[in-house]
Protein backbone atom coordinates (compact mmCIF):
# COMPACT_ATOMS: atom_id res chain seq x y z
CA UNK A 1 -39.23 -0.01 20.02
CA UNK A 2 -42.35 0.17 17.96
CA UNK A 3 -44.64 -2.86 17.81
CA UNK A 4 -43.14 -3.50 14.08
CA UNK A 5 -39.66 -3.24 15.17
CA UNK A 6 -40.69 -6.07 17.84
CA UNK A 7 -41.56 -8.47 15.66
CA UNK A 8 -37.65 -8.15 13.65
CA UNK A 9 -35.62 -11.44 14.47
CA UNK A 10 -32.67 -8.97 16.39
CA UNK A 11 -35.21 -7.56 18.69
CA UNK A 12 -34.46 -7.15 22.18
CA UNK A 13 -30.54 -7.13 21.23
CA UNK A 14 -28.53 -4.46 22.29
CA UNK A 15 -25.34 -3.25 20.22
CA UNK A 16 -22.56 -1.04 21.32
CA UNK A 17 -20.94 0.98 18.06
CA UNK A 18 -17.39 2.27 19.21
CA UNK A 19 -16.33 2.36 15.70
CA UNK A 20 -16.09 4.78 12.94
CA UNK A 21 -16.24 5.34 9.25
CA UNK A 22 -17.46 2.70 7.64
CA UNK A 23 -17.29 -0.70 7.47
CA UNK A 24 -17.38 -1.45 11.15
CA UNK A 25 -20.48 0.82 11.67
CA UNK A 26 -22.38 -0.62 8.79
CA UNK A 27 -21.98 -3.82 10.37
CA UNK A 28 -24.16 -2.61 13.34
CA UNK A 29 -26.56 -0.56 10.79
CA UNK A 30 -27.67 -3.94 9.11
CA UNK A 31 -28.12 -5.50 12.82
CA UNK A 32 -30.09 -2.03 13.60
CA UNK A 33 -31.79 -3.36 10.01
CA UNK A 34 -33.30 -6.10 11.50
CA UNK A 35 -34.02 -5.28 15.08
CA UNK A 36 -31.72 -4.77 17.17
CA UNK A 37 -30.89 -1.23 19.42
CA UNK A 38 -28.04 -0.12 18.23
CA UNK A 39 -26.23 2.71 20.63
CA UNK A 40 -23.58 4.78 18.35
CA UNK A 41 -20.53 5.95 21.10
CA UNK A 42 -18.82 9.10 19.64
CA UNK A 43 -15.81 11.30 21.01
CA UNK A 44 -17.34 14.31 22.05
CA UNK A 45 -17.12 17.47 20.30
CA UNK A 46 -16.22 15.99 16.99
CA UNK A 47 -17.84 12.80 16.58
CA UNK A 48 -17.48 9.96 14.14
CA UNK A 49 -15.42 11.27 10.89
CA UNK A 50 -17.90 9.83 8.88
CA UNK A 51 -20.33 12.39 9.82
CA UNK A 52 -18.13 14.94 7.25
CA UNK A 53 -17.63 11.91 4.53
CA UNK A 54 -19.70 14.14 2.30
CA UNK A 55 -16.79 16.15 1.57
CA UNK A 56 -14.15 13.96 1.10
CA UNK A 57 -13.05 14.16 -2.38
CA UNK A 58 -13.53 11.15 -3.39
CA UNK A 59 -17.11 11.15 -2.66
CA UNK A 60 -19.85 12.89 -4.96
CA UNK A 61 -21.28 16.42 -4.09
CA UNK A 62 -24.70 16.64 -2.47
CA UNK A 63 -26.22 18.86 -0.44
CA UNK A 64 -27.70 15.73 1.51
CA UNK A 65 -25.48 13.86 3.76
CA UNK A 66 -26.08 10.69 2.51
CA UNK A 67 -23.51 8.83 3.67
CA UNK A 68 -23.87 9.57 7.19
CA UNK A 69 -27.51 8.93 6.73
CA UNK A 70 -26.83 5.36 4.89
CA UNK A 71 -24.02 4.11 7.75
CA UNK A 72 -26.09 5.85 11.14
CA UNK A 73 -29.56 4.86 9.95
CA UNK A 74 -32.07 3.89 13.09
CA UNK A 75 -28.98 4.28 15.31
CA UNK A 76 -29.31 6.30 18.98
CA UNK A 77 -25.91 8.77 19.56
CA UNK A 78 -24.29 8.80 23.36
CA UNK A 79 -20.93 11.37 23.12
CA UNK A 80 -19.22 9.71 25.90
CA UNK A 81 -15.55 10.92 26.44
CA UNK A 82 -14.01 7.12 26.92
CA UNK A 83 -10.99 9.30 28.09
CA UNK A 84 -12.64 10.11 30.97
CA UNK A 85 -12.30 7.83 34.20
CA UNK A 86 -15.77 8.45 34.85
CA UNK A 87 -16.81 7.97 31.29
CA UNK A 88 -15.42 4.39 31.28
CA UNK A 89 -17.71 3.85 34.39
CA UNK A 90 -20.92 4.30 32.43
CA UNK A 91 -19.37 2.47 29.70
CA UNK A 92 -18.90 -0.21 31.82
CA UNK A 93 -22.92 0.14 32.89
CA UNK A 94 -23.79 -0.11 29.42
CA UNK A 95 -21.20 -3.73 28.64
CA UNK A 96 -22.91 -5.51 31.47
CA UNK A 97 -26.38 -4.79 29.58
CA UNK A 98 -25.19 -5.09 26.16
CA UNK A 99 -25.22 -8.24 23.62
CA UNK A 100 -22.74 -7.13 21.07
CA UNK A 101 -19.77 -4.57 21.04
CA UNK A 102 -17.90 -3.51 17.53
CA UNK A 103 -15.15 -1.69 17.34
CA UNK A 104 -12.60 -0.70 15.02
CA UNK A 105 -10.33 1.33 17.35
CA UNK A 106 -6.60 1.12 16.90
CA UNK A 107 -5.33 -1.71 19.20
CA UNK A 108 -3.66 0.31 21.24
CA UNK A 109 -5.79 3.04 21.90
CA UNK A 110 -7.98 -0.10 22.94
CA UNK A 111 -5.54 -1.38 25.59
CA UNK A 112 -4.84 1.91 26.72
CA UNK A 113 -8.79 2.69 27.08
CA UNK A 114 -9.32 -0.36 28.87
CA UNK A 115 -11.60 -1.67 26.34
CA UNK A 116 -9.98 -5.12 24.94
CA UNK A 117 -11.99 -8.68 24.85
CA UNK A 118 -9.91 -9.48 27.72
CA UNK A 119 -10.86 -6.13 29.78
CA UNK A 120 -14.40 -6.25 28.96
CA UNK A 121 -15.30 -10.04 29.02
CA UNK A 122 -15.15 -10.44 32.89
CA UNK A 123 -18.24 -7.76 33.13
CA UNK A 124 -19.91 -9.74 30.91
CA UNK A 125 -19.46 -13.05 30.10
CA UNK A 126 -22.45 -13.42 27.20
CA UNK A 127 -20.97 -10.47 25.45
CA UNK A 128 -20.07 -10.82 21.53
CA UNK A 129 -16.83 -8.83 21.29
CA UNK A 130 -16.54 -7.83 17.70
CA UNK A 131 -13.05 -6.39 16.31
CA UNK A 132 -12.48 -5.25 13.12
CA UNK A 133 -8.53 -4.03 12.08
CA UNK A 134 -7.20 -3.02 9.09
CA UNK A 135 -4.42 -6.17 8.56
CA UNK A 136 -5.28 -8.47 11.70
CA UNK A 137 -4.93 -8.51 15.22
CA UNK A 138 -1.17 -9.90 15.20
CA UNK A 139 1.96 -9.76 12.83
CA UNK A 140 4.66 -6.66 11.98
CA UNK A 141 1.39 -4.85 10.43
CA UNK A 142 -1.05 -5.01 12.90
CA UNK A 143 -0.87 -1.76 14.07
CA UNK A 144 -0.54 -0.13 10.43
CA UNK A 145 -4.00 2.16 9.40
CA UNK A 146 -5.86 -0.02 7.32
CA UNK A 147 -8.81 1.62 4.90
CA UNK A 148 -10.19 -0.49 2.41
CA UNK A 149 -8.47 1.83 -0.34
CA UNK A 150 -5.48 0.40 1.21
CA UNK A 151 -6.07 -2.90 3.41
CA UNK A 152 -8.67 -4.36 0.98
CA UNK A 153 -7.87 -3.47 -2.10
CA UNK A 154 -4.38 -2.54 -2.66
CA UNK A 155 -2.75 -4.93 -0.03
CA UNK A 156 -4.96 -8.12 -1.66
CA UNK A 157 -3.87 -7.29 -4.87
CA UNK A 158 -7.05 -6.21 -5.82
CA UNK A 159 -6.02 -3.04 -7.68
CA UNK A 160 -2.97 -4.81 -9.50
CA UNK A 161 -5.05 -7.69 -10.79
CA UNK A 162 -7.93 -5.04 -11.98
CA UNK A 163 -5.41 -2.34 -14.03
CA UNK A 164 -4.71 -3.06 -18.04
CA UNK A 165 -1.86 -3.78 -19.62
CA UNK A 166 0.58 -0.63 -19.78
CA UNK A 167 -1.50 1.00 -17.28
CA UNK A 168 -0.76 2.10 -13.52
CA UNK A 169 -3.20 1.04 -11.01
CA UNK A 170 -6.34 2.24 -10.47
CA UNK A 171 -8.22 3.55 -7.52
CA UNK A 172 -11.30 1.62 -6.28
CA UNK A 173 -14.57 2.96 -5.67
CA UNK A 174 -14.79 4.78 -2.33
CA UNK A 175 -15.95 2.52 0.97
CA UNK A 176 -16.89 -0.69 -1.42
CA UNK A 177 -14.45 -2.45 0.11
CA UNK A 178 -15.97 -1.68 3.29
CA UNK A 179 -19.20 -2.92 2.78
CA UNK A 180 -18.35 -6.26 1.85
CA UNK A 181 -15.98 -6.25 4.90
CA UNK A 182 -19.28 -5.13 6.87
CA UNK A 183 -21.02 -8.04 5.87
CA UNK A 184 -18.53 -10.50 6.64
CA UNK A 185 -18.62 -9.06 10.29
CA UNK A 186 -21.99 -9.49 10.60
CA UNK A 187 -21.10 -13.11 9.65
CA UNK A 188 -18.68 -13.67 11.93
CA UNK A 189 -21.26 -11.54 14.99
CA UNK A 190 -24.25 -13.94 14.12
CA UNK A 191 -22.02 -17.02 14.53
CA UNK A 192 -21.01 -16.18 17.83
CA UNK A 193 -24.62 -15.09 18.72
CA UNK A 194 -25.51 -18.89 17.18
CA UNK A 195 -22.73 -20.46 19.52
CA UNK A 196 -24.20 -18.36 22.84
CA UNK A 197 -27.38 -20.16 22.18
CA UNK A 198 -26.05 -23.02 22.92
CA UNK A 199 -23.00 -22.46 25.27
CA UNK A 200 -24.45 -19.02 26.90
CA UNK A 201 -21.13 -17.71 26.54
CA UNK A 202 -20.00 -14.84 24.05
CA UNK A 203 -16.74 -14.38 23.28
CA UNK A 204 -14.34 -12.58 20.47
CA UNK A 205 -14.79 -12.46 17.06
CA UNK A 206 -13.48 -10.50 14.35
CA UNK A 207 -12.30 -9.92 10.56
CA UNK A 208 -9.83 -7.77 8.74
CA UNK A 209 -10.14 -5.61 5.92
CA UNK A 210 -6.96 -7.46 4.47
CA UNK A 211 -8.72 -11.17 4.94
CA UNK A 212 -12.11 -10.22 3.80
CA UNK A 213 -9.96 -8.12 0.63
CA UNK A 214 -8.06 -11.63 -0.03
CA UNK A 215 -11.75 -13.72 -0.23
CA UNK A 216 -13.09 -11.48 -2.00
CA UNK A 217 -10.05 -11.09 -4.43
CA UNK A 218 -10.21 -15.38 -3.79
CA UNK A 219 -9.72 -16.76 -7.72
CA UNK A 220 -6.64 -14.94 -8.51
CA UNK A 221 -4.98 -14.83 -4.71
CA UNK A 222 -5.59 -18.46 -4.94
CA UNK A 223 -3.91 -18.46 -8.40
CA UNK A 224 -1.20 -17.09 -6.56
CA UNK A 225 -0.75 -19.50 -3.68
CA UNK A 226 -0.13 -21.95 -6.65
CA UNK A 227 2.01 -19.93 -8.41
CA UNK A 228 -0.60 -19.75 -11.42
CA UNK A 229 -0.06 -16.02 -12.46
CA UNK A 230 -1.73 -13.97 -15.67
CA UNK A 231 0.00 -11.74 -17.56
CA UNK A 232 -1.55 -7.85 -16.85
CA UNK A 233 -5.38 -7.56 -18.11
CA UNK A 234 -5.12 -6.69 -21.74
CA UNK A 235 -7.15 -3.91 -23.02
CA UNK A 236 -10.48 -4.14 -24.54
CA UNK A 237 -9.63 -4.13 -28.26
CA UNK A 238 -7.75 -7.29 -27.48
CA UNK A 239 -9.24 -9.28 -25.04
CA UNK A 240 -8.58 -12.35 -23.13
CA UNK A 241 -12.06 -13.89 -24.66
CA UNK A 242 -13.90 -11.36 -27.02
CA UNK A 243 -17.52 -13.69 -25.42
CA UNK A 244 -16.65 -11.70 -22.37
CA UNK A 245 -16.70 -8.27 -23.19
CA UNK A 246 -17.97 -4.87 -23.32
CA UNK A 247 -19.53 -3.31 -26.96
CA UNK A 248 -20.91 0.08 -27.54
CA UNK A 249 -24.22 0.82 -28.91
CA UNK A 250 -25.23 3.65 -31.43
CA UNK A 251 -26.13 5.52 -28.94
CA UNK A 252 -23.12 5.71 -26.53
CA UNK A 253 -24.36 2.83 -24.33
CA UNK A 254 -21.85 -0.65 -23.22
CA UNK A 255 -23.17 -3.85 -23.10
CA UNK A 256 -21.01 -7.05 -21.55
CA UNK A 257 -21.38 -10.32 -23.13
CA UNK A 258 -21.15 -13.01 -20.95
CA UNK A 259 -21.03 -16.41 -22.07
CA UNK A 260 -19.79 -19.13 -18.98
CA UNK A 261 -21.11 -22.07 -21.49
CA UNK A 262 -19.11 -20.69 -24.83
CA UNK A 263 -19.77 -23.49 -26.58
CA UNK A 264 -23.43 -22.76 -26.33
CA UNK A 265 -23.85 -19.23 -26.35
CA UNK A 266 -21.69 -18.77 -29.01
CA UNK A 267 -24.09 -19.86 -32.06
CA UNK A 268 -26.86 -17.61 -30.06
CA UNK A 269 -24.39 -14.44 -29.94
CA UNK A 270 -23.76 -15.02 -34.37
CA UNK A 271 -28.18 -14.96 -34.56
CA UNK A 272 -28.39 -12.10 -32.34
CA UNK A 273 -25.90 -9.95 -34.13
CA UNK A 274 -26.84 -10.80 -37.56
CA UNK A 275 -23.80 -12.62 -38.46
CA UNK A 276 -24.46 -16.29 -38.55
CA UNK A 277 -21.45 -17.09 -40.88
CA UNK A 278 -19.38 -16.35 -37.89
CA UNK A 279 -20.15 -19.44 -37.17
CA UNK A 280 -18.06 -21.35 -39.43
CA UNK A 281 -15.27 -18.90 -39.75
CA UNK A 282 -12.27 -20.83 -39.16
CA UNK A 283 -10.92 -18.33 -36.83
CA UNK A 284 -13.72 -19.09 -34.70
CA UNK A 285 -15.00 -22.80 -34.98
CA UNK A 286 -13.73 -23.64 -31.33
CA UNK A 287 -13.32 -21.93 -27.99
CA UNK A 288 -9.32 -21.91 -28.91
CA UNK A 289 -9.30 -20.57 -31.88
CA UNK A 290 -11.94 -17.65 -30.90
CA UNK A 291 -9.62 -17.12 -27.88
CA UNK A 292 -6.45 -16.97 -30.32
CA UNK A 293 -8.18 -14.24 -32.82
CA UNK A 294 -10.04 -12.84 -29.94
CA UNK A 295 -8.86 -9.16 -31.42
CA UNK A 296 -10.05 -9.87 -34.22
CA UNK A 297 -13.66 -11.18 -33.44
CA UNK A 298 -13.91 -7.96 -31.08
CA UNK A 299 -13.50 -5.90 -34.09
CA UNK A 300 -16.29 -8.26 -36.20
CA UNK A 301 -18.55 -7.74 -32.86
CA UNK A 302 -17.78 -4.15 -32.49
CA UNK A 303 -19.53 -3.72 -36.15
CA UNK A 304 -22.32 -5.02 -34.98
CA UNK A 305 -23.14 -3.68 -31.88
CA UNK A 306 -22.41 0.18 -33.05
CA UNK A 307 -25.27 -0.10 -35.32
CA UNK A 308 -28.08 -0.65 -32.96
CA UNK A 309 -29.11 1.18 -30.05
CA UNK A 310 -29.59 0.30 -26.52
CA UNK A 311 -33.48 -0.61 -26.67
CA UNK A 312 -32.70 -2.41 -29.71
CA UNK A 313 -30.02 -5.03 -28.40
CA UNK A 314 -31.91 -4.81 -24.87
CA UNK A 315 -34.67 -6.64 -26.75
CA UNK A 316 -33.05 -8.70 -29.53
CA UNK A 317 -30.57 -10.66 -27.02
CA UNK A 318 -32.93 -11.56 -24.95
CA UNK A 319 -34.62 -12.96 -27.29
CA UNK A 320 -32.02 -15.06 -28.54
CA UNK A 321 -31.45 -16.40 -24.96
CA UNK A 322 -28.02 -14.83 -25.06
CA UNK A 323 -26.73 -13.83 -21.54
CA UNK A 324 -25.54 -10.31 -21.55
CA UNK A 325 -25.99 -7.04 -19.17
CA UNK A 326 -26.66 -3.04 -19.74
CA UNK A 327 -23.42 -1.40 -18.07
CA UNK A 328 -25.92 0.53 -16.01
CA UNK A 329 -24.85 4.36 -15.26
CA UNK A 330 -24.86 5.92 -12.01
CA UNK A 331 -27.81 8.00 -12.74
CA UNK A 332 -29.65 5.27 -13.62
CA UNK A 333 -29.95 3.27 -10.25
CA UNK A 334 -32.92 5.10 -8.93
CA UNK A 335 -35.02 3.90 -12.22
CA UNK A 336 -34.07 0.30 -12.02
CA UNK A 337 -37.56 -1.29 -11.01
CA UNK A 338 -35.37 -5.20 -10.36
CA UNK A 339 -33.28 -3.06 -7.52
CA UNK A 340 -36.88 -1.98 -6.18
CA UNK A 341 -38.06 -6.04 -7.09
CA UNK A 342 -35.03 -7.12 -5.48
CA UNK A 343 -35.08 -5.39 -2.27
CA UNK A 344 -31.87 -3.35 -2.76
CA UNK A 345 -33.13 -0.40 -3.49
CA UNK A 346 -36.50 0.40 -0.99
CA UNK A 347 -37.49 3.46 0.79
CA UNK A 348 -37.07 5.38 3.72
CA UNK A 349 -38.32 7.89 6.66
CA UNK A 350 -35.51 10.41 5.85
CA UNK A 351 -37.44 13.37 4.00
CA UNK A 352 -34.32 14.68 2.43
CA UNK A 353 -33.17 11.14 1.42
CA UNK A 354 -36.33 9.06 0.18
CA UNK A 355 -34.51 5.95 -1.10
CA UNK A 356 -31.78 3.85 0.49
CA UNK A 357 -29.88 0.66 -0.15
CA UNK A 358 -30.76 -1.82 1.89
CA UNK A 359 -28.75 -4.89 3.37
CA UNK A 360 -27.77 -7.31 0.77
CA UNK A 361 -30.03 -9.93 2.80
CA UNK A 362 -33.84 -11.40 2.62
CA UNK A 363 -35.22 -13.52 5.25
CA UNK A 364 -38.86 -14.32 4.10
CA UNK A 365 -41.71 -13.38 6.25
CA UNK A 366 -39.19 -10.41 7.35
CA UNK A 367 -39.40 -6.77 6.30
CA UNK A 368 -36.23 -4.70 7.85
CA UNK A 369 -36.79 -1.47 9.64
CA UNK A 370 -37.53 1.43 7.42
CA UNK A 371 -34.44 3.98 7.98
CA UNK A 372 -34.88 6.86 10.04
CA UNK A 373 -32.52 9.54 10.35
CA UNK A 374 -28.95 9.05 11.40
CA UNK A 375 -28.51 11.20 14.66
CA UNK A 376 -27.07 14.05 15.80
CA UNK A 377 -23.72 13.97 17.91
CA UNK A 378 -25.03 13.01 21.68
CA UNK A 379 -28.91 13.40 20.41
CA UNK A 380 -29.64 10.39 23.03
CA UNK A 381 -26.96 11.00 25.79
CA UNK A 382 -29.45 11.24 28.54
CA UNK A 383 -32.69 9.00 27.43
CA UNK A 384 -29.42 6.00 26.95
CA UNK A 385 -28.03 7.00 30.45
CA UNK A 386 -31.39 6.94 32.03
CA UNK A 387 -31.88 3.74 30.82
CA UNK A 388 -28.69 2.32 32.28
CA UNK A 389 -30.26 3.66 35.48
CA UNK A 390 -28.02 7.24 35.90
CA UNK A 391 -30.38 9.88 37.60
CA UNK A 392 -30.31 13.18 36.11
CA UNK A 393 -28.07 14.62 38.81
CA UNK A 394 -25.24 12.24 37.70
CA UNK A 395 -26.33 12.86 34.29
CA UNK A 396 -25.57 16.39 35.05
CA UNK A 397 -22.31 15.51 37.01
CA UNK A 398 -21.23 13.70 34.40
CA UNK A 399 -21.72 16.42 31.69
CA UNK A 400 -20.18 19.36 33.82
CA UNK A 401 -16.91 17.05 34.48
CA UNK A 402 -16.69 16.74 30.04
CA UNK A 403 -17.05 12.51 30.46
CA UNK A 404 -20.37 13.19 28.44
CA UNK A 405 -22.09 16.00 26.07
């Protein structure tokens, strides 16, 4: 570790990855983040599927492979063949000296591997065993593949809640639901590590894409569990509340009005647009009323907005206090200077990628570990072997028998 790295709150904790794609890895990239030594264990020969996520589909085309770079950053690669009986002897080196294990391994293939809680703990009683499944550890699904396209968002009713009236569902963005799922792992990890400090004993701990789906999806699934249900999300032209919506600007920009104190904002939102005898329109004197001709004020508001431009309504709401947002493109996240301001956006060590996103987390008096390249399939086999004391004969055993490459 370098003297900087040293200094990060997770230093001198040691992380075993046996996960792949996404959310279970990026749990152990933001612990990499701040500190710890995060050691990536891949199948040999093929690796973590996420190292190809460039080319899913789904995903946009770049010659860079970003998102192997963004969920491997700072991370060290052993390709260990867990198939292997000999394999599973240098994994169990590496549990004995480690401080956290995630996985996201079918629960099967983790029985049959030997690589439960229950199979692991006895090496290494301080060990945080962290689990992440698709639907839970228990229960008719719990052996269904879970994704978040899937598990988090379709199964929470996520994708339901979100389509508009007349419309079929639509698909989420790809891996978002994984990243909040990441993030509640590394909850659920730093709790445990909490409860070691004062027990010294580890234990399991875990999430679901499913649960952390449902908590995120939490207003309306709670809706549900008291049989509160809205009819299907009605389109723009007729909103729910025309004081929380989207307007386009002369120059093919949207802007979303949102106004949590209506009674307020509303007054502000007739200055700003130049149309203070909204005001005391009798389709709009009360929150009621505006909700009942809420068509009908979206057309007034539409009006407005299209004859302005961006820059122009940028300006002008702010300055009548009115609380609204630019629907920011893609394209324009690397020129947003309050990511930069904000920490969300900083940069890196990866000459191909410059700029990251960071962990959704500050701790003051704490910078994270700039990112470094994700590595290569088995890049640290031998300098992570070494260090769990295998000579380089065994080292060499162990790579002519296949157990590691």
């Amino acid at each position: 570790m370098t003297e900087a790295t040293d200094k990060l709150p997770l230093a001198g904790l040691k992380v075993l990855d046996l996960s792949t794609f996404i959310a279970a890895p990026s749990a152990a990239v933001v612990l990499g983040d701040y500190g710890a030594d995060v050691i990536k264990i891949e199948q040999p020969g093929s690796g973590d599927p996420n190292r190809d996520a460039v080319a899913f589909a789904s995903y946009p085309d770049s010659d860079v492979n970003y998102p192997w770079q963004m969920d491997s950053r700072n991370k060290r690669s052993l390709a260990l063949d867990l198939k292997h009986p000999e394999a599973h002897e240098v994994l169990e080196r590496l549990v004995r000296g480690a401080d956290v294990l995630i996985t996201n391994l079918p629960l099967a293939v983790r029985e049959r591997l030997k690589i439960r809680h229950e199979d692991l703990h006895p090496l290494n009683p301080r060990l945080v065993y962290a689990s992440l499944t698709g639907y839970g550890e228990s229960g008719p699904d719990r052996d269904q593949p879970g994704f978040d396209a899937n598990a988090y968002y379709a199964r929470s009713g996520y994708l339901d809640a979100l389509r508009y009236d007349g419309d079929p569902p639509h698909f989420a963005l790809p891996a978002s639901g994984d990243r909040a799922t990441a993030m509640v792992l590394v909850s659920a990890i730093m709790m445990a590590l909490f409860r070691r400090e004062r027990t010294g004993e580890g234990g399991m701990v875990g999430t679901s894409l499913l649960a952390s789906g449902l908590w995120s999806n939490g207003v309306y699934a709670q809706a549900a569990l008291v049989e509160a249900y809205l009819s299907p999300r009605p389109r723009r032209e007729r909103p729910r509340s025309a004081l929380g919506n989207c307007y386009r600007t002369s120059d093919d920009r949207w802007i979303l009005l949102t106004l949590p104190r209506e009674e307020a904002g509303w007054p502000l939102v007739c200055k700003a647009t130049g149309r203070p005898e909204l005001v005391d329109d009798p389709r709009f004197l009360t929150s009621t009323s505006r909700r009942a001709h809420a068509a009908e004020l979206t057309r007034e508001l539409d009006d407005a907005f299209c004859r302005q431009d961006l820059a122009y309504w940028r300006e002008h709401l702010a300055r009548h206090r009115v609380i609204f947002s630019v629907i920011q493109r893609m394209q324009d996240i690397g020129e947003d200077l309050q990511a930069r301001h904000a920490g969300a956006v900083v940069d890196t060590a990866i000459p191909e990628m410059p700029r990251t996103i960071a962990a959704p987390i500050r701790l003051a008096g704490v910078q994270p570990r700039i990112a470094h390249r994700a590595p290569a399939l088995g890049e640290h086999s031998d300098e992570i072997l070494r260090e769990a004391g295998l000579s380089d004969s065994q080292i060499d055993r162990l790579r002519a028998g296949g157990a590691v490459a």
